[in-house]
Protein backbone atom coordinates (compact mmCIF):
# COMPACT_ATOMS: atom_id res chain seq x y z
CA UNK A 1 49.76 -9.33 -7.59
CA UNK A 2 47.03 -10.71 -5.86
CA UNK A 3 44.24 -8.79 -7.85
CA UNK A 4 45.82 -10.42 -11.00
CA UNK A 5 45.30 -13.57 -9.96
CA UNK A 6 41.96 -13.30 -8.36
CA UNK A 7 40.75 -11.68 -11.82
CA UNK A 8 42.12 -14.86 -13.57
CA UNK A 9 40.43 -16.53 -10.99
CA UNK A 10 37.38 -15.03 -11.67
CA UNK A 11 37.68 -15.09 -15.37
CA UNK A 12 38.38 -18.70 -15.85
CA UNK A 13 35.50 -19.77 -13.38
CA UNK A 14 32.66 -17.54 -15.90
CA UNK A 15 34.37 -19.06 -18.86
CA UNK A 16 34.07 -22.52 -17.41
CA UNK A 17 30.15 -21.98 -16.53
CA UNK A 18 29.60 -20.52 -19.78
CA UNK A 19 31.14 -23.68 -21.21
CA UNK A 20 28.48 -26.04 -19.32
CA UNK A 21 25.68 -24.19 -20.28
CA UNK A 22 24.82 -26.53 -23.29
CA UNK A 23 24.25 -29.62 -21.30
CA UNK A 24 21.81 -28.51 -19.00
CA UNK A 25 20.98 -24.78 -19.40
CA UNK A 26 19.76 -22.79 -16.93
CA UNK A 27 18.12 -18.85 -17.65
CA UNK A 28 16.57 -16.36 -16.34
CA UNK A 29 14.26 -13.98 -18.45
CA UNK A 30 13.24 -10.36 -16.24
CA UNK A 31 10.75 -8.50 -17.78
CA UNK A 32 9.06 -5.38 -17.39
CA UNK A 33 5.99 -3.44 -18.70
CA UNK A 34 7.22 -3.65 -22.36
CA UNK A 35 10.84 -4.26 -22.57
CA UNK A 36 12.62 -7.85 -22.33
CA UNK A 37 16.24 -8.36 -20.56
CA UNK A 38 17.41 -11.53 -21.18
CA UNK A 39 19.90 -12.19 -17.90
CA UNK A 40 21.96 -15.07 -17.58
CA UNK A 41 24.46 -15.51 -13.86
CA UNK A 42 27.60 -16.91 -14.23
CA UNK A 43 29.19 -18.66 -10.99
CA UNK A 44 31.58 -15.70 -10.38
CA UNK A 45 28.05 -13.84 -9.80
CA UNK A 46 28.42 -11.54 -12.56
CA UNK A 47 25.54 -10.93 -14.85
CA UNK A 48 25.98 -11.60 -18.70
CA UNK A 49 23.66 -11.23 -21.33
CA UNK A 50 22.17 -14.45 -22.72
CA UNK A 51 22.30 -15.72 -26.08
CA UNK A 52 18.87 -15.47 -26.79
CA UNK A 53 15.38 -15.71 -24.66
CA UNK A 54 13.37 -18.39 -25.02
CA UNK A 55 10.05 -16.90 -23.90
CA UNK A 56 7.71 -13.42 -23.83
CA UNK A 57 5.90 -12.77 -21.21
CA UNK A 58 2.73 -10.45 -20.75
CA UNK A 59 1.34 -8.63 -17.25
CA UNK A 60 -2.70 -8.37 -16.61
CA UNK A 61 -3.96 -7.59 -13.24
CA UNK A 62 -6.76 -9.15 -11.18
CA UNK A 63 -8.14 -7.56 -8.13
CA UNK A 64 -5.87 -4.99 -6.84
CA UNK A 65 -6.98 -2.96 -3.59
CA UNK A 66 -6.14 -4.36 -0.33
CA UNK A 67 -4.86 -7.47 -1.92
CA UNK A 68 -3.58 -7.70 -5.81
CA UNK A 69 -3.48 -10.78 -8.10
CA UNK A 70 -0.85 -10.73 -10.95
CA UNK A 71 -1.64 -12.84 -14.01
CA UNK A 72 1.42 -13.18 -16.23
CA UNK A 73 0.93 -15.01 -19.74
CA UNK A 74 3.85 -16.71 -20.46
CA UNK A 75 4.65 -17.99 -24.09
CA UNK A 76 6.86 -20.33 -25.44
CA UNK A 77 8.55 -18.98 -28.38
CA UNK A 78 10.86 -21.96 -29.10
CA UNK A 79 10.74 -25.45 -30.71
CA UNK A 80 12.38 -26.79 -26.90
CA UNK A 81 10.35 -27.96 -24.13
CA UNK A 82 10.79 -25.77 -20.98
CA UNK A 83 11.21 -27.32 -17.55
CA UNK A 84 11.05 -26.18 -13.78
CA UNK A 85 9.27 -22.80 -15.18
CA UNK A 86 8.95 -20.45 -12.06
CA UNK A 87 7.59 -16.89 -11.88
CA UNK A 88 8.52 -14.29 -9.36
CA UNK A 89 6.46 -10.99 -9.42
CA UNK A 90 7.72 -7.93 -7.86
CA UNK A 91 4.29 -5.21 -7.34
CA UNK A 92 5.25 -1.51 -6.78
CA UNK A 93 2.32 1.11 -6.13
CA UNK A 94 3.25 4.73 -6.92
CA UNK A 95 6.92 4.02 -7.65
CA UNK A 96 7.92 2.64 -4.19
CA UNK A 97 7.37 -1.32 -3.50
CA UNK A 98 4.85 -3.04 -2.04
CA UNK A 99 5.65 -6.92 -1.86
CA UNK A 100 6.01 -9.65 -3.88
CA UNK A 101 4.56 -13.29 -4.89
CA UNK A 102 5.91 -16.28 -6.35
CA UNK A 103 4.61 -18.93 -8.74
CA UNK A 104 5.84 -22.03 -10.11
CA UNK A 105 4.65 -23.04 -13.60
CA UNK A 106 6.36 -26.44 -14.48
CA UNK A 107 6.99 -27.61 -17.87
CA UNK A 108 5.98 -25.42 -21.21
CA UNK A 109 5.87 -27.04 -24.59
CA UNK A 110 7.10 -26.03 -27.78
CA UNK A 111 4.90 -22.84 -29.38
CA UNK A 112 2.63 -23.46 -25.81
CA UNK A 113 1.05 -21.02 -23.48
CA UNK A 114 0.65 -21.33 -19.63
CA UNK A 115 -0.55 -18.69 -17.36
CA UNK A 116 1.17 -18.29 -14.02
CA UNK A 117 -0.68 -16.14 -11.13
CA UNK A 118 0.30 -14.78 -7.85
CA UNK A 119 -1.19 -12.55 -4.90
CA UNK A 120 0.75 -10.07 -3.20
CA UNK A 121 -1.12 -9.59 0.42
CA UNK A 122 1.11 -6.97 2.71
CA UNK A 123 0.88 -4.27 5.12
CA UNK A 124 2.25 -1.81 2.61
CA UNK A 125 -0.33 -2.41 -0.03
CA UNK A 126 -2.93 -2.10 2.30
CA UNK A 127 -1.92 1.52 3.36
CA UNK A 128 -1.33 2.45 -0.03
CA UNK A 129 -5.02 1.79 -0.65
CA UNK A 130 -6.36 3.15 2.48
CA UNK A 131 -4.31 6.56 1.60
CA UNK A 132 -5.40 6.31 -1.68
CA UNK A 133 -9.72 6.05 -0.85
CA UNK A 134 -8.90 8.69 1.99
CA UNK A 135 -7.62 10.89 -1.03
CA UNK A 136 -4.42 11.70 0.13
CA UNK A 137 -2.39 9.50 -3.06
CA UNK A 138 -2.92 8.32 -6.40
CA UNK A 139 -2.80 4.22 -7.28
CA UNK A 140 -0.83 3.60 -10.08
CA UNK A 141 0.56 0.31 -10.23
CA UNK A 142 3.52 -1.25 -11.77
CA UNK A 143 4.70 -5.10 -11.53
CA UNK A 144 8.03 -5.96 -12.60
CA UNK A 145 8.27 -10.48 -13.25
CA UNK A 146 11.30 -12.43 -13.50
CA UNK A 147 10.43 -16.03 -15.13
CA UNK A 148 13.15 -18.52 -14.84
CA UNK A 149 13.38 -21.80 -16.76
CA UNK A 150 15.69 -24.58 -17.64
CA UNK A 151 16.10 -26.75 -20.94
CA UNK A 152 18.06 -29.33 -22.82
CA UNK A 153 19.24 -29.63 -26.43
C-alpha cells in the first residue's frame, strides 16, 4: 500500500516538473567523443530524455602531460539565446579517471559559437605520465563534457 502511493507520489511530482519546463527551462546536454545524450532531471531525480538538444559540442586538447587543457567548442544550433552556459569536463587516461575541470561560459546567441576551456591538474595525471615516459603504460586519453544551459521561449 505504501509503495502505491509513494509511486503516485513520485509520478505526479515528474509530471508536475515536466509541466514547468516551458517557463524557464533548464537542460543538460552530456557528450562524448562522437555521440550526443540529451539528459534532462526531473525533481523525483529520475533521468528522462529531453525533447530536443539545443547545442553540439566538439573536444580538442591543449597540453596534456603533467597537466591537460580541454578546449570544448560549443555551438549554438538554435534560433534561442542560451543563458548561464557551464561546462564540466571529466579527463580519463587509459580508461580509468584522472580528474576533472569546470568552466562557465555565460550567454550563447542564436547560430553563435563560444569556446569553453578547462585544466585538469591532479596527482593521478601526473603518475599516469611519469609511468607512461618510464615506459611502463600507454597515454591514450579520453574526456567525457557535460554542458548545461538554460533558456526562455
Amino acid at each position: 500500500m505504501f509503495q502505491r502511493l509513494a509511486g503516485a507520489a513520485l509520478a505526479a511530482a515528474a509530471a508536475t516538473s515536466l509541466m514547468a519546463t516551458p517557463a524557464g527551462a533548464s537542460t543538460t546536454a552530456s557528450t562524448t567523443a562522437a555521440s550526443f545524450t540529451p539528459v534532462s532531471v526531473s525533481a523525483a531525480g529520475t533521468a528522462t530524455t529531453a525533447a530536443r538538444q539545443l547545442i553540439r559540442t566538439k573536444v580538442y586538447f591543449g597540453r596534456c602531460k603533467d597537466t591537460c587543457r580541454i578546449n570544448v567548442r560549443i555551438t549554438n544550433i538554435s534560433r534561442t539565446y542560451l543563458y548561464r552556459v557551464k561546462l564540466n569536463a571529466r579527463l580519463s587516461v587509459n580508461g580509468r579517471s584522472v580528474g576533472s575541470c569546470y568552466d562557465y561560459v555565460g550567454t550563447i546567441k542564436p547560430r553563435k559559437v563560444r569556446y569553453a576551456a578547462c585544466t585538469v591538474r591532479t596527482r593521478a595525471l601526473t603518475q599516469r605520465w611519469n609511468n607512461y615516459l618510464d615506459g611502463w603504460a600507454s597515454f591514450n586519453r579520453y574526456a567525457r563534457t557535460s554542458v548545461a544551459y538554460r533558456y526562455y521561449r
